[in-house]
C-alpha atoms as a PDB file:
ATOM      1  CA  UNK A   1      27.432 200.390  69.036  1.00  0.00           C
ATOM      2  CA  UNK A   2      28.042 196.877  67.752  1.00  0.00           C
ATOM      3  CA  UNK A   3      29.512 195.027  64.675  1.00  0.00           C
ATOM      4  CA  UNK A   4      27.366 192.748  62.307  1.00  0.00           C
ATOM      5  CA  UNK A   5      29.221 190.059  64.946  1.00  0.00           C
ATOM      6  CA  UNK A   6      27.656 191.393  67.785  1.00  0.00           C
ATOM      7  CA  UNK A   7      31.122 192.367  69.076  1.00  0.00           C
ATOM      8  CA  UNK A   8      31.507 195.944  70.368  1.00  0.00           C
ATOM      9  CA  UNK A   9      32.799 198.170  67.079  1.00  0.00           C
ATOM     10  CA  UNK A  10      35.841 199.659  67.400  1.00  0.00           C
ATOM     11  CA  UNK A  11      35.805 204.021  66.972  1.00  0.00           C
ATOM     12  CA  UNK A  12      36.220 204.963  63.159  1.00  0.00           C
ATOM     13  CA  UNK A  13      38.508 207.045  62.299  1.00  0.00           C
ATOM     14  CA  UNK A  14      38.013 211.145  62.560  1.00  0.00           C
ATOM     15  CA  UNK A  15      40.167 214.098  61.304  1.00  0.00           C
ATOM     16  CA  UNK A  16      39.829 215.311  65.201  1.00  0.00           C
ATOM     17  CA  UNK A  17      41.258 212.829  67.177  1.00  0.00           C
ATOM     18  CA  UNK A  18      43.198 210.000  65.133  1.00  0.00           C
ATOM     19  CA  UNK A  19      46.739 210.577  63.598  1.00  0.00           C
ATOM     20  CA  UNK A  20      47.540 209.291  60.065  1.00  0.00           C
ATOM     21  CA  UNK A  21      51.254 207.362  59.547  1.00  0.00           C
ATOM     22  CA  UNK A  22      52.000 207.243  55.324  1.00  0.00           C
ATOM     23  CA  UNK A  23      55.250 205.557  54.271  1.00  0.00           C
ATOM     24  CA  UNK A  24      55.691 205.974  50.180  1.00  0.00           C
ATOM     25  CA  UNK A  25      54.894 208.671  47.866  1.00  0.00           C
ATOM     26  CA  UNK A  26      55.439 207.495  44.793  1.00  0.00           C
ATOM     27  CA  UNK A  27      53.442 207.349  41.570  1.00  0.00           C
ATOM     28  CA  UNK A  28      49.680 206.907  43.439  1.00  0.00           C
ATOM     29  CA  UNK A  29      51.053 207.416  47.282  1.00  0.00           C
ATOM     30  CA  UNK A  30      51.537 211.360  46.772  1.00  0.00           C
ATOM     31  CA  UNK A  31      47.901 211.816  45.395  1.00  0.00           C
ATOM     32  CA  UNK A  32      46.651 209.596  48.157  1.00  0.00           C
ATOM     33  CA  UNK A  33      47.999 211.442  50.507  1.00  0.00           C
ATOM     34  CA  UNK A  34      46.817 214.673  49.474  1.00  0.00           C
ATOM     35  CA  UNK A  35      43.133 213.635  49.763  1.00  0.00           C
ATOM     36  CA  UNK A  36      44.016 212.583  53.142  1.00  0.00           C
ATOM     37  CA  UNK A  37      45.235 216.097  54.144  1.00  0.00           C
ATOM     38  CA  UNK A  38      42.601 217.282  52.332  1.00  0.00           C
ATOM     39  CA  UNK A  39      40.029 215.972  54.884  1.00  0.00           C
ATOM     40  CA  UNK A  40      41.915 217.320  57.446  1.00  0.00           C
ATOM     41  CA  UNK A  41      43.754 214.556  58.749  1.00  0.00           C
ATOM     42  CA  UNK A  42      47.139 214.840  60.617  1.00  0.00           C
ATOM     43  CA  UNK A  43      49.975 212.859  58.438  1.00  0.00           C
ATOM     44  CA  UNK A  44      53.615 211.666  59.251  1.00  0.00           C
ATOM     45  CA  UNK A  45      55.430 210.853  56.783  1.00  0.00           C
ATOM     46  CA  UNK A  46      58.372 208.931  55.823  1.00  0.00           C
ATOM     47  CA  UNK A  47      59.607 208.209  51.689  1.00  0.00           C
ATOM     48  CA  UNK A  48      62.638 206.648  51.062  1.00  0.00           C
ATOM     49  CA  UNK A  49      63.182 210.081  48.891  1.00  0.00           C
ATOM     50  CA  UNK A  50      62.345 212.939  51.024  1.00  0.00           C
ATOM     51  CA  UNK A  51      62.263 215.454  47.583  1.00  0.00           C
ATOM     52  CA  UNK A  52      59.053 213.477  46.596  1.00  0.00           C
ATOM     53  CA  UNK A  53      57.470 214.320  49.443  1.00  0.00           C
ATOM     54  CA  UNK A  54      58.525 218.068  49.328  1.00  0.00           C
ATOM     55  CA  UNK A  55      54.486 219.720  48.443  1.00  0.00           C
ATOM     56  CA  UNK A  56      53.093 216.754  51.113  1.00  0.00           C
ATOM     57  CA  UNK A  57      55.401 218.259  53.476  1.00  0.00           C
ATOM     58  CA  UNK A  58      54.561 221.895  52.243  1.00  0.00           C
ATOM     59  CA  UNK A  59      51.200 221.372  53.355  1.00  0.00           C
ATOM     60  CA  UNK A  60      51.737 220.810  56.608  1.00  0.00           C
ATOM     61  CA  UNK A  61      52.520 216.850  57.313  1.00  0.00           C
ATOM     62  CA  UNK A  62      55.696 215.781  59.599  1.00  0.00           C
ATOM     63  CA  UNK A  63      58.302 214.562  58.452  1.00  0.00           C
ATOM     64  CA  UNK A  64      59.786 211.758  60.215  1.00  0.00           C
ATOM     65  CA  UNK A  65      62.687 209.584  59.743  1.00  0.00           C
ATOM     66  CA  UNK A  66      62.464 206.183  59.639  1.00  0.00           C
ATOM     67  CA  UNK A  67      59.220 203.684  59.410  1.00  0.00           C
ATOM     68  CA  UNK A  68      59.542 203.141  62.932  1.00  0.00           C
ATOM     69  CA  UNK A  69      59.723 206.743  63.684  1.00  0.00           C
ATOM     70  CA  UNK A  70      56.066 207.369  61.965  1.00  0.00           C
ATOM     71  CA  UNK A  71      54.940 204.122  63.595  1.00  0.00           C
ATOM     72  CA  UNK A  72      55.743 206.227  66.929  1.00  0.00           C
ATOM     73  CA  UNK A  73      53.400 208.906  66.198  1.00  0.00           C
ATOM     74  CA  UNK A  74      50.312 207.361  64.808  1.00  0.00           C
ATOM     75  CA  UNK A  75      47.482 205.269  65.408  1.00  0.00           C
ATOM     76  CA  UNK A  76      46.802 204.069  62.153  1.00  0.00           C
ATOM     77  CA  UNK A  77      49.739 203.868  59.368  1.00  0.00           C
ATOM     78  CA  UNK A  78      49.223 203.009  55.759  1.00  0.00           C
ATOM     79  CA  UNK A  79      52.165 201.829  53.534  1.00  0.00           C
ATOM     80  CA  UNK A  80      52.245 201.790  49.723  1.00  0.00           C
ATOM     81  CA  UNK A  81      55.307 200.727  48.742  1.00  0.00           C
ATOM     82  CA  UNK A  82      56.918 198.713  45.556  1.00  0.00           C
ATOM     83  CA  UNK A  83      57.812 195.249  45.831  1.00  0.00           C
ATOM     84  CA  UNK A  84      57.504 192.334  48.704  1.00  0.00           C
ATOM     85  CA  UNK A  85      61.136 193.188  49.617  1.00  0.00           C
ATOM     86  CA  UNK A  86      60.349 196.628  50.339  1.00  0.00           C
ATOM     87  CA  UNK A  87      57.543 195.894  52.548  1.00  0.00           C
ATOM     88  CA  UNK A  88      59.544 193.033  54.609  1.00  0.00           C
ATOM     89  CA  UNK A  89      62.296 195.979  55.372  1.00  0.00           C
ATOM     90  CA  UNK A  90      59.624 198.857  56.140  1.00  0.00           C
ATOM     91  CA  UNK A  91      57.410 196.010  59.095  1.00  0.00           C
ATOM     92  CA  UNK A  92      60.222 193.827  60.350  1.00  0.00           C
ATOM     93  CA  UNK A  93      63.442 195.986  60.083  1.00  0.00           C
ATOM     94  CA  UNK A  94      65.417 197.116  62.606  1.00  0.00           C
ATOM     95  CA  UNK A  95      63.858 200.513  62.453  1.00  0.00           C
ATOM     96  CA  UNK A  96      60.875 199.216  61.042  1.00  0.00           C
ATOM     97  CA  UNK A  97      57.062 199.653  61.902  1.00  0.00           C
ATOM     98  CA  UNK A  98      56.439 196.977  64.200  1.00  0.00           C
ATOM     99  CA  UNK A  99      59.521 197.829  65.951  1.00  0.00           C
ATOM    100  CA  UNK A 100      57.763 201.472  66.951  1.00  0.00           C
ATOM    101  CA  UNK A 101      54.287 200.160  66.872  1.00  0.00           C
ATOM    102  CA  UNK A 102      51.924 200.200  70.110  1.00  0.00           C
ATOM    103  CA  UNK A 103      48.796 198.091  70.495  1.00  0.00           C
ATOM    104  CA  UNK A 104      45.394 199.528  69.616  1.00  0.00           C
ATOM    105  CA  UNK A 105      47.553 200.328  66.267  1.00  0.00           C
ATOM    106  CA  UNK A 106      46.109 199.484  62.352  1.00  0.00           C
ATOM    107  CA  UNK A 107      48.576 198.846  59.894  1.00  0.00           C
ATOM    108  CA  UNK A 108      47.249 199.410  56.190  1.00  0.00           C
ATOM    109  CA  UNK A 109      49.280 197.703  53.520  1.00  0.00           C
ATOM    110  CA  UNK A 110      48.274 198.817  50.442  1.00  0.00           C
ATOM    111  CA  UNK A 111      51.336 197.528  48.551  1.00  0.00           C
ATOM    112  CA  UNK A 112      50.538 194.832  46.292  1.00  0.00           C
ATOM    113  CA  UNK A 113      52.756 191.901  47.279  1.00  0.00           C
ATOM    114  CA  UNK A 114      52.337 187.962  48.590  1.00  0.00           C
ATOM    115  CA  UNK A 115      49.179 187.086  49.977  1.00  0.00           C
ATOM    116  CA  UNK A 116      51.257 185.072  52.059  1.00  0.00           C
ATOM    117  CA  UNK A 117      53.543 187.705  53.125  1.00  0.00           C
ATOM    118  CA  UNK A 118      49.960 189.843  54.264  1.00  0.00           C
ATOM    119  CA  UNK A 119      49.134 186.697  56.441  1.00  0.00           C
ATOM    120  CA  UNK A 120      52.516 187.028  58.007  1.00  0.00           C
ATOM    121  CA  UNK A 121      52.155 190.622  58.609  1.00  0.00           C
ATOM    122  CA  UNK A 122      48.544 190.203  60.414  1.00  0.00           C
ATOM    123  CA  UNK A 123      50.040 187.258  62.863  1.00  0.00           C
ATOM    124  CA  UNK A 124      52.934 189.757  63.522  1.00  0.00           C
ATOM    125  CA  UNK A 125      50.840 192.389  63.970  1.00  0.00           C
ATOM    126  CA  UNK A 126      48.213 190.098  66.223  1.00  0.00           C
ATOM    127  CA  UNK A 127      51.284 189.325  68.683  1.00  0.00           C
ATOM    128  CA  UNK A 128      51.940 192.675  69.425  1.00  0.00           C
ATOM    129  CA  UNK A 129      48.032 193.575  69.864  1.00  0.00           C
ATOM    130  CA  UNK A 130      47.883 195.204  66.586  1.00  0.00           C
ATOM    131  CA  UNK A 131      45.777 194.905  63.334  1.00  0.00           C
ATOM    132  CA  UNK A 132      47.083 194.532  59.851  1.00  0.00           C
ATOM    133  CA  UNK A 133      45.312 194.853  56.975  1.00  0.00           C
ATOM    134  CA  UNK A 134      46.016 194.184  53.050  1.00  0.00           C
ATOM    135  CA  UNK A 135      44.077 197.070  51.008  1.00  0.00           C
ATOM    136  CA  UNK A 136      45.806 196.831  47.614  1.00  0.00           C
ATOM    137  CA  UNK A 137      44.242 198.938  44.848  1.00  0.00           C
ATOM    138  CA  UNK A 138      43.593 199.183  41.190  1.00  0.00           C
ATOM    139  CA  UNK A 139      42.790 202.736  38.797  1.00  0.00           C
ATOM    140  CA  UNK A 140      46.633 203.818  38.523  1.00  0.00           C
ATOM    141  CA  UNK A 141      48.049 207.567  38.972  1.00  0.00           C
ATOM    142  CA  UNK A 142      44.233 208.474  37.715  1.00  0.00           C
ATOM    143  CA  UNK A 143      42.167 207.131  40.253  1.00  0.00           C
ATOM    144  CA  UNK A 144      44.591 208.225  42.948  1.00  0.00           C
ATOM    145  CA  UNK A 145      44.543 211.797  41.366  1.00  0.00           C
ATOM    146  CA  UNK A 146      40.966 211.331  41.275  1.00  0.00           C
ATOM    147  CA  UNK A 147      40.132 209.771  44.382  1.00  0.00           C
ATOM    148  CA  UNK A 148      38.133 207.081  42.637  1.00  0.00           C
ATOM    149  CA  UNK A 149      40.502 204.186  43.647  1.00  0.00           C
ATOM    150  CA  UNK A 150      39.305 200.545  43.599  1.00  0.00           C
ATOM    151  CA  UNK A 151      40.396 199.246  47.396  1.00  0.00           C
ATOM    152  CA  UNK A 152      40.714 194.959  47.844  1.00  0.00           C
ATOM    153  CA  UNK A 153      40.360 194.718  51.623  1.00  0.00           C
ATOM    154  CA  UNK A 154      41.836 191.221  53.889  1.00  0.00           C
ATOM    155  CA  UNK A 155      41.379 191.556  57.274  1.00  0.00           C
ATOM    156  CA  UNK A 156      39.253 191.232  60.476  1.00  0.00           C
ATOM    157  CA  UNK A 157      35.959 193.380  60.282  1.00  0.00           C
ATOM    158  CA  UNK A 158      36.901 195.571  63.194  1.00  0.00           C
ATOM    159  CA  UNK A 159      39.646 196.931  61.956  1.00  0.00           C
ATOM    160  CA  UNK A 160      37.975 197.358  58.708  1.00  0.00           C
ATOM    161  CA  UNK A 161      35.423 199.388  59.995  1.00  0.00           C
ATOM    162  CA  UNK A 162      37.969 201.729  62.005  1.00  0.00           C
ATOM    163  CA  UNK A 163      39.859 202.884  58.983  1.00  0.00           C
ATOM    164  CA  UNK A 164      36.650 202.976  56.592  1.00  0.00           C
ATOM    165  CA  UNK A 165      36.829 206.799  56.657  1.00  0.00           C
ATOM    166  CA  UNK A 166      40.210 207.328  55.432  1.00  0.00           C
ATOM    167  CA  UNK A 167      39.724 204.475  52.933  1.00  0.00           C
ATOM    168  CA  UNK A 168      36.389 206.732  51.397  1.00  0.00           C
ATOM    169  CA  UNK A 169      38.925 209.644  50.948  1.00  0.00           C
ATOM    170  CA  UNK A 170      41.119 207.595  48.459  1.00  0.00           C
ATOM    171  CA  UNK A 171      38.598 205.056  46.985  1.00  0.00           C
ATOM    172  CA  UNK A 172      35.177 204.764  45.143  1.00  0.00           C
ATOM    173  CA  UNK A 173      34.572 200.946  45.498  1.00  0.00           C
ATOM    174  CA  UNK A 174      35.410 199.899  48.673  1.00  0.00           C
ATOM    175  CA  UNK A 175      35.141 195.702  49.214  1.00  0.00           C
ATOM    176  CA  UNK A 176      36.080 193.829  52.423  1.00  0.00           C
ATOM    177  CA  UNK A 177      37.277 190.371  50.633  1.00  0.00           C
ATOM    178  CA  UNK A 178      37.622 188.208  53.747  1.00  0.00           C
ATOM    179  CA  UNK A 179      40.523 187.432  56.158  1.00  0.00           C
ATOM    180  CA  UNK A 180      44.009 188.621  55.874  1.00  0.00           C
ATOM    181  CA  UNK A 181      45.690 187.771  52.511  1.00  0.00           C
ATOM    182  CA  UNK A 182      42.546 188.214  50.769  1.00  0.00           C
ATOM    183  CA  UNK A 183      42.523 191.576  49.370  1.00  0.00           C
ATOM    184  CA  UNK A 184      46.104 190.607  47.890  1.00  0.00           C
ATOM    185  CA  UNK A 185      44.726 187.285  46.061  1.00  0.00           C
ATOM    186  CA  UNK A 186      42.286 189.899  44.774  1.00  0.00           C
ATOM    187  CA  UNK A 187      44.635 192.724  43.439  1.00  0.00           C
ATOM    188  CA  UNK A 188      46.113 189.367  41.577  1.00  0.00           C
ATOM    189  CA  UNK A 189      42.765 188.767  39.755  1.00  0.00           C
ATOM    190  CA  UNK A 190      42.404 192.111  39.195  1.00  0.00           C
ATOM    191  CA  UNK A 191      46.001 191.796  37.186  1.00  0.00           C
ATOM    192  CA  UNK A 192      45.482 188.562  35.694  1.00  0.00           C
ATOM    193  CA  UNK A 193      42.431 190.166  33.943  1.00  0.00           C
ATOM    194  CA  UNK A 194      44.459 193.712  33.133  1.00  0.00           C
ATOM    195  CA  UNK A 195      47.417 191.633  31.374  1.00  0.00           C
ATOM    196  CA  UNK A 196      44.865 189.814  28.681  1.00  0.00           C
ATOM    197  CA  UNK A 197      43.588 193.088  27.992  1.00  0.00           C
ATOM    198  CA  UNK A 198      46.301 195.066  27.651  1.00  0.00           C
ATOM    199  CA  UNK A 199      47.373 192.983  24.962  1.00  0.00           C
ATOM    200  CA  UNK A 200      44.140 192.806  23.203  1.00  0.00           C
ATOM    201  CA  UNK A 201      43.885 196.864  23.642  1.00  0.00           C
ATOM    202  CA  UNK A 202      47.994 197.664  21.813  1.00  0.00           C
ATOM    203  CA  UNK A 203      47.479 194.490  19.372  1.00  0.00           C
ATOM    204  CA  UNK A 204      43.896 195.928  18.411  1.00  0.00           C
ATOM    205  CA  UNK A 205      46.041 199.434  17.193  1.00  0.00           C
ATOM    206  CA  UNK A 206      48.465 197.640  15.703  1.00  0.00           C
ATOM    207  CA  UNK A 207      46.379 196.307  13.588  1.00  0.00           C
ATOM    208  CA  UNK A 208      44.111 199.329  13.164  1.00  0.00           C
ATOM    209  CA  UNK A 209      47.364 201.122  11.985  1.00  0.00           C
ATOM    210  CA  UNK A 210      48.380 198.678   9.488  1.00  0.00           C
ATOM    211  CA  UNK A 211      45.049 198.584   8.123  1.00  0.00           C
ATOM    212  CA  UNK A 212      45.451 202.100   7.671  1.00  0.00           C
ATOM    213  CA  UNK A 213      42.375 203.305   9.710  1.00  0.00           C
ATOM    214  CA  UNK A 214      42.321 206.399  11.597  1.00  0.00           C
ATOM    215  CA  UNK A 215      43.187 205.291  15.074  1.00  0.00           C
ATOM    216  CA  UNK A 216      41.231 207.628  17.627  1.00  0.00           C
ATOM    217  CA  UNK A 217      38.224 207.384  14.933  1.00  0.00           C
ATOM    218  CA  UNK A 218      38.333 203.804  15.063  1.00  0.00           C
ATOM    219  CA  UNK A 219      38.519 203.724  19.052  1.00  0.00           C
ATOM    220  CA  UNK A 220      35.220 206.059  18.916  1.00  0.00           C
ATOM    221  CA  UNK A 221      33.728 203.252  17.842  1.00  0.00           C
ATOM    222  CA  UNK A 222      35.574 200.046  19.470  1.00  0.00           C
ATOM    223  CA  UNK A 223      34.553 201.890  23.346  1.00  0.00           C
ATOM    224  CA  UNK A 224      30.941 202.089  22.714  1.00  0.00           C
ATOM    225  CA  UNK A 225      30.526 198.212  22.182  1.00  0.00           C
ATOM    226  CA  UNK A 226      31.692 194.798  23.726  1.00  0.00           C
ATOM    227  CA  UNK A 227      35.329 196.014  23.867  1.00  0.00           C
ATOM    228  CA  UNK A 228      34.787 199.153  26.300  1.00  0.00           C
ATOM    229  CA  UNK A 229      36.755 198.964  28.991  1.00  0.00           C
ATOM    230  CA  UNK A 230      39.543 201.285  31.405  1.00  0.00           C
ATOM    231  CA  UNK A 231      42.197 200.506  29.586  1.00  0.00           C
ATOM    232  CA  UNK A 232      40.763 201.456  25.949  1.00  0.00           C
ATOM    233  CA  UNK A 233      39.650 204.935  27.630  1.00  0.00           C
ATOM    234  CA  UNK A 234      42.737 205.770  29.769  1.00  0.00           C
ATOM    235  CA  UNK A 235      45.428 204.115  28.180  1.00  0.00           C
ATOM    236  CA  UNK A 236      45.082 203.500  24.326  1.00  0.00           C
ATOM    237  CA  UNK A 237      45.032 207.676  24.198  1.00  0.00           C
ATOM    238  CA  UNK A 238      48.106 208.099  25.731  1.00  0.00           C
ATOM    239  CA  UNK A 239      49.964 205.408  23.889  1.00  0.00           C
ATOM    240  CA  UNK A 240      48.559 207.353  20.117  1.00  0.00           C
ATOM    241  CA  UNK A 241      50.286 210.328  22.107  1.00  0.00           C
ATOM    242  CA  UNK A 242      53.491 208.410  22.881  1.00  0.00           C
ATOM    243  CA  UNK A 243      52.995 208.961  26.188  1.00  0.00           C
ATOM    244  CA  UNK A 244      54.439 206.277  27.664  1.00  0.00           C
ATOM    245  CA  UNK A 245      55.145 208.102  31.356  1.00  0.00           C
ATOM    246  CA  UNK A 246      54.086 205.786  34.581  1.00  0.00           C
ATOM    247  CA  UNK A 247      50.338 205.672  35.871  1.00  0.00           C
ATOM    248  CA  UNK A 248      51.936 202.088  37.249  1.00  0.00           C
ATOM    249  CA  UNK A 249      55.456 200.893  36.371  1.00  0.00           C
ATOM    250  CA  UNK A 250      55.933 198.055  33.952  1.00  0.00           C
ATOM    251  CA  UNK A 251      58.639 196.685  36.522  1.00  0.00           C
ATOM    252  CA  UNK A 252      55.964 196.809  38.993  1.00  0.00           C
ATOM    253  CA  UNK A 253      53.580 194.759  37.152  1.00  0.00           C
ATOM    254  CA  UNK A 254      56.096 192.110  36.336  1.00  0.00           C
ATOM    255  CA  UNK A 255      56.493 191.503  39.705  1.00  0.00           C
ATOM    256  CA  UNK A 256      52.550 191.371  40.196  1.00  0.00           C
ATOM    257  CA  UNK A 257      52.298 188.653  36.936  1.00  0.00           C
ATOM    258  CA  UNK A 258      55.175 187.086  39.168  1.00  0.00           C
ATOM    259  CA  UNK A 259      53.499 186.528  42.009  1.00  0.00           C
ATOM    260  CA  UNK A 260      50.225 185.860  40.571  1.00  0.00           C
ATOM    261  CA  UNK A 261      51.948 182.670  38.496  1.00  0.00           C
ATOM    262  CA  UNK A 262      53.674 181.560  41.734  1.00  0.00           C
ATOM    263  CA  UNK A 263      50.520 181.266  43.454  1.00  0.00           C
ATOM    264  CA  UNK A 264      49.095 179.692  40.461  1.00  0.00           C
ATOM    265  CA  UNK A 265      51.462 177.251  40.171  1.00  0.00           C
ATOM    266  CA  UNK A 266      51.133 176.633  44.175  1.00  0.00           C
ATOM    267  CA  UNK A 267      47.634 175.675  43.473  1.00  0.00           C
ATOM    268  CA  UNK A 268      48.450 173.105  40.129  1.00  0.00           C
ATOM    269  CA  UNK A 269      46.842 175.872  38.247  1.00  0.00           C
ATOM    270  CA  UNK A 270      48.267 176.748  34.197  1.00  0.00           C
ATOM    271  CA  UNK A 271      47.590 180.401  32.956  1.00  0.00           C
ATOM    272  CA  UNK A 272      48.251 180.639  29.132  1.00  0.00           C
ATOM    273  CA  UNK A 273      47.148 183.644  29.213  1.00  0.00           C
ATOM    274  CA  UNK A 274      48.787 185.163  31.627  1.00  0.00           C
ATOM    275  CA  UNK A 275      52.465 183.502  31.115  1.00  0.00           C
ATOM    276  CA  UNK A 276      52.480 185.073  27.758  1.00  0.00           C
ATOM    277  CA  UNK A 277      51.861 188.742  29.061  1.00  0.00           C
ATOM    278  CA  UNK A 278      54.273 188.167  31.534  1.00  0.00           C
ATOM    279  CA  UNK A 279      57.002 187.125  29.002  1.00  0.00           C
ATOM    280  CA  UNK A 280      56.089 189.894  26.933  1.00  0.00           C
ATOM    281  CA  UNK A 281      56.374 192.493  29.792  1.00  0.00           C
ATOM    282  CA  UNK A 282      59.928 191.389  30.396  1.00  0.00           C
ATOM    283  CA  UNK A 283      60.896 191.855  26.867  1.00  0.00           C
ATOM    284  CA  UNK A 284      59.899 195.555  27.461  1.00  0.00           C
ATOM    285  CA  UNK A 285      62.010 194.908  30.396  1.00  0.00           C
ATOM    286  CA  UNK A 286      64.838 193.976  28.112  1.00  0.00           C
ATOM    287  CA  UNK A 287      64.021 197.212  25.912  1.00  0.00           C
ATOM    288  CA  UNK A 288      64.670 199.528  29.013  1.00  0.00           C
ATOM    289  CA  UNK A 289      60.831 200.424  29.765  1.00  0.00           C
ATOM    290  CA  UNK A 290      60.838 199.031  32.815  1.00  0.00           C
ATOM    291  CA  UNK A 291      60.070 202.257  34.838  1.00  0.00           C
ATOM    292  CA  UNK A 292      57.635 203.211  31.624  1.00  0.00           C
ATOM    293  CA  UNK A 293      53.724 202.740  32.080  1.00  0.00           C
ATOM    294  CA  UNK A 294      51.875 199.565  31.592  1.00  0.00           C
ATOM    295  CA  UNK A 295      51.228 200.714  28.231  1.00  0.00           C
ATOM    296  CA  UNK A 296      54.788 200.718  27.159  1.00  0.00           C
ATOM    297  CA  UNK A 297      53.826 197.208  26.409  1.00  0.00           C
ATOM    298  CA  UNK A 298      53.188 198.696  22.996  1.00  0.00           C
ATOM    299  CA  UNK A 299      56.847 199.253  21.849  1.00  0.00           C
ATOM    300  CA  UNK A 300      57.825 195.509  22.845  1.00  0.00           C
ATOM    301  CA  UNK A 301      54.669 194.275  20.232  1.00  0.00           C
ATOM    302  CA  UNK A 302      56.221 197.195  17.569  1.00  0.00           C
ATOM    303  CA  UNK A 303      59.674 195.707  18.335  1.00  0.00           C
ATOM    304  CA  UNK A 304      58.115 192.723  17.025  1.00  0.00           C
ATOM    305  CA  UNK A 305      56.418 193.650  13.973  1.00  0.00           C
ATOM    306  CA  UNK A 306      57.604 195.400  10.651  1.00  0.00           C
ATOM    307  CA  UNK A 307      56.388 198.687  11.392  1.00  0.00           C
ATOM    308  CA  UNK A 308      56.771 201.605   8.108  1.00  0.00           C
ATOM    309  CA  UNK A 309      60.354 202.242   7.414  1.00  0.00           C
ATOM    310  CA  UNK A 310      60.616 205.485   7.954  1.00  0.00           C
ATOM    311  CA  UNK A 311      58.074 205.598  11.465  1.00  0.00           C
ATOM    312  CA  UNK A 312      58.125 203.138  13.710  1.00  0.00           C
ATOM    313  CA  UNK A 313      55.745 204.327  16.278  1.00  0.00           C
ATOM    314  CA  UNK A 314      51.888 204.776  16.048  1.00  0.00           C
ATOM    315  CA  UNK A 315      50.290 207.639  16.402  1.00  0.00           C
ATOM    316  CA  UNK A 316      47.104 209.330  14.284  1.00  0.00           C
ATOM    317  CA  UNK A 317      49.367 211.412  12.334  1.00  0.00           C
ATOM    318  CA  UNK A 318      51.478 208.471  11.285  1.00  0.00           C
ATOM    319  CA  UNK A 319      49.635 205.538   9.499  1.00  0.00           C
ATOM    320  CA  UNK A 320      50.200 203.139   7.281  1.00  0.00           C
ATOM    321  CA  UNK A 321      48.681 203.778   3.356  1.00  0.00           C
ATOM    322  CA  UNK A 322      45.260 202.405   3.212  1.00  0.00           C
ATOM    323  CA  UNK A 323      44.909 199.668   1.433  1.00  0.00           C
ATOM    324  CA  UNK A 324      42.355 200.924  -1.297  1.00  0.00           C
ATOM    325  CA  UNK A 325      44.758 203.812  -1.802  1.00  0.00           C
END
């Protein structure tokens, strides 16, 4: 069997023969991982907080005790993790993965972090006769839950194709972007495009509220025309709940909107649009929401406008009089 390259393709992934490495259970990793178990894969496991891995464990993974402990007992190891830092100490610690890896191994960052720190990782990786690939993804704690993930792949096609069947168990769109790096600069379009609409989305209610309309009625209508989109379905609901609990941590996105301007700037490149969602993010920073959902970015825009007296939140049960009475 050969690649589109001619080359000889490498053996995919099976539940039989190939052990699974996770490092990170947080918000999306715990889901992910339970699909993986699901299909019958063998997991190790390492989480900086072994209690949030407590029902992975339950089910049968093994737990091991530092990065390069799991890199020891697998031959392909995904990491989801939270910020560039994080992923530095889990590859090129002391007990780190590469310090445990052997070659044959694929290493699956699915972090989202610095392209440039994923092209580091792959010529790391290359030394030691390993693959490294960047898979960040996009659909929050619902597509994780859901198995309906979108996955940004950088990497060489070989390795790719080996871990294709564990990347079906977590995702629904699947897209090899190019060489390493790639997938990253991709997650960053992917957020550049998510902060300009999560603005548009909370200042669309805002207004809806102080026009008085009723809120879910008028999103019944807003979804089914040019303004449909994820975050009107999955997130405007939850913030007319105040519901502002984590499908992907504001403090986590800052750091995305971070990135994504450093590159930008790298390139000579100005984003308006972009710079003003990041500013706005940090003031919900500055409000203490930085470990609430995206869509916390609602009580930073409230902070900012004269909401009724007596209710400063909106919610369907709390609007403004209507302006004909």
């Amino acid at each position: 069997m050969t690649n589109r390259s001619g080359e000889p393709a490498l053996r995919q992934a099976d539940p039989a023969s190939t052990r699974v490495g996770w490092i990170g259970t947080g918000v999306m990793g715990a889901s992910m991982c339970r699909h993986l178990q699901e299909a019958r894969y063998r997991l190790t496991l390492y989480t900086r907080t072994r209690s949030k891995a407590s029902a992975i464990l339950a089910k049968g993974a093994t737990w091991a005790d530092s990065p390069r402990a799991v890199a020891e007992q697998t031959d392909i190891l995904f990491t989801m993790v939270g910020f560039p830092q994080d992923v530095r100490q889990v590859y090129f610690g002391d007990h780190g993965v590469l310090a445990g890896a052997a070659a044959g191994m694929v290493l699956v960052d699915m972090t989202t972090t610095e392209p440039s720190l994923a092209q580091d990782l792959a010529l790391a990786a290359q030394s030691q006769g390993l693959s490294a690939v960047d898979a960040p993804v996009s659909g929050g704690d619902i597509g994780a839950r859901d198995g309906t993930l979108s996955i940004m792949i950088g990497g060489e096609a070989g390795a790719v194709h080996r871990i294709m069947p564990l990347l079906e168990c977590l995702g629904k769109k699947i897209v090899h972007q190019g060489t390493a790096g790639a997938g990253q600069h991709t997650k960053l379009c992917n957020q550049i495009a998510i902060a300009g609409t999560m603005i548009g989305v909370c200042e669309s209610l805002l207004y809806g509220y102080k026009a008085g309309l009723d809120l879910p009625r008028m999103l019944e209508s807003i979804r089914g025309g040019a303004a449909a989109c994820w975050t009107l379905d999955n997130l405007a609901p939850r913030i007319l709940a105040r519901n502002f609990d984590p499908g992907f941590f504001v403090d986590h996105f800052v750091k995305d909107m971070r990135i994504a301007l450093e590159e930008a700037r790298r390139r000579q490149l100005t984003l308006p649009g972009l710079t003003l969602a990041h500013q706005l993010y940090e003031k919900a920073q500055a409000l203490g929401h930085g470990r609430s959902g995206t869509h916390a970015l609602m009580l930073a825009l409230e902070a900012l406008s004269p909401i009724h007296p007596t209710d400063r939140s909106i919610s369907p049960s709390s609007q403004e009089p209507h302006a004909n009475g």
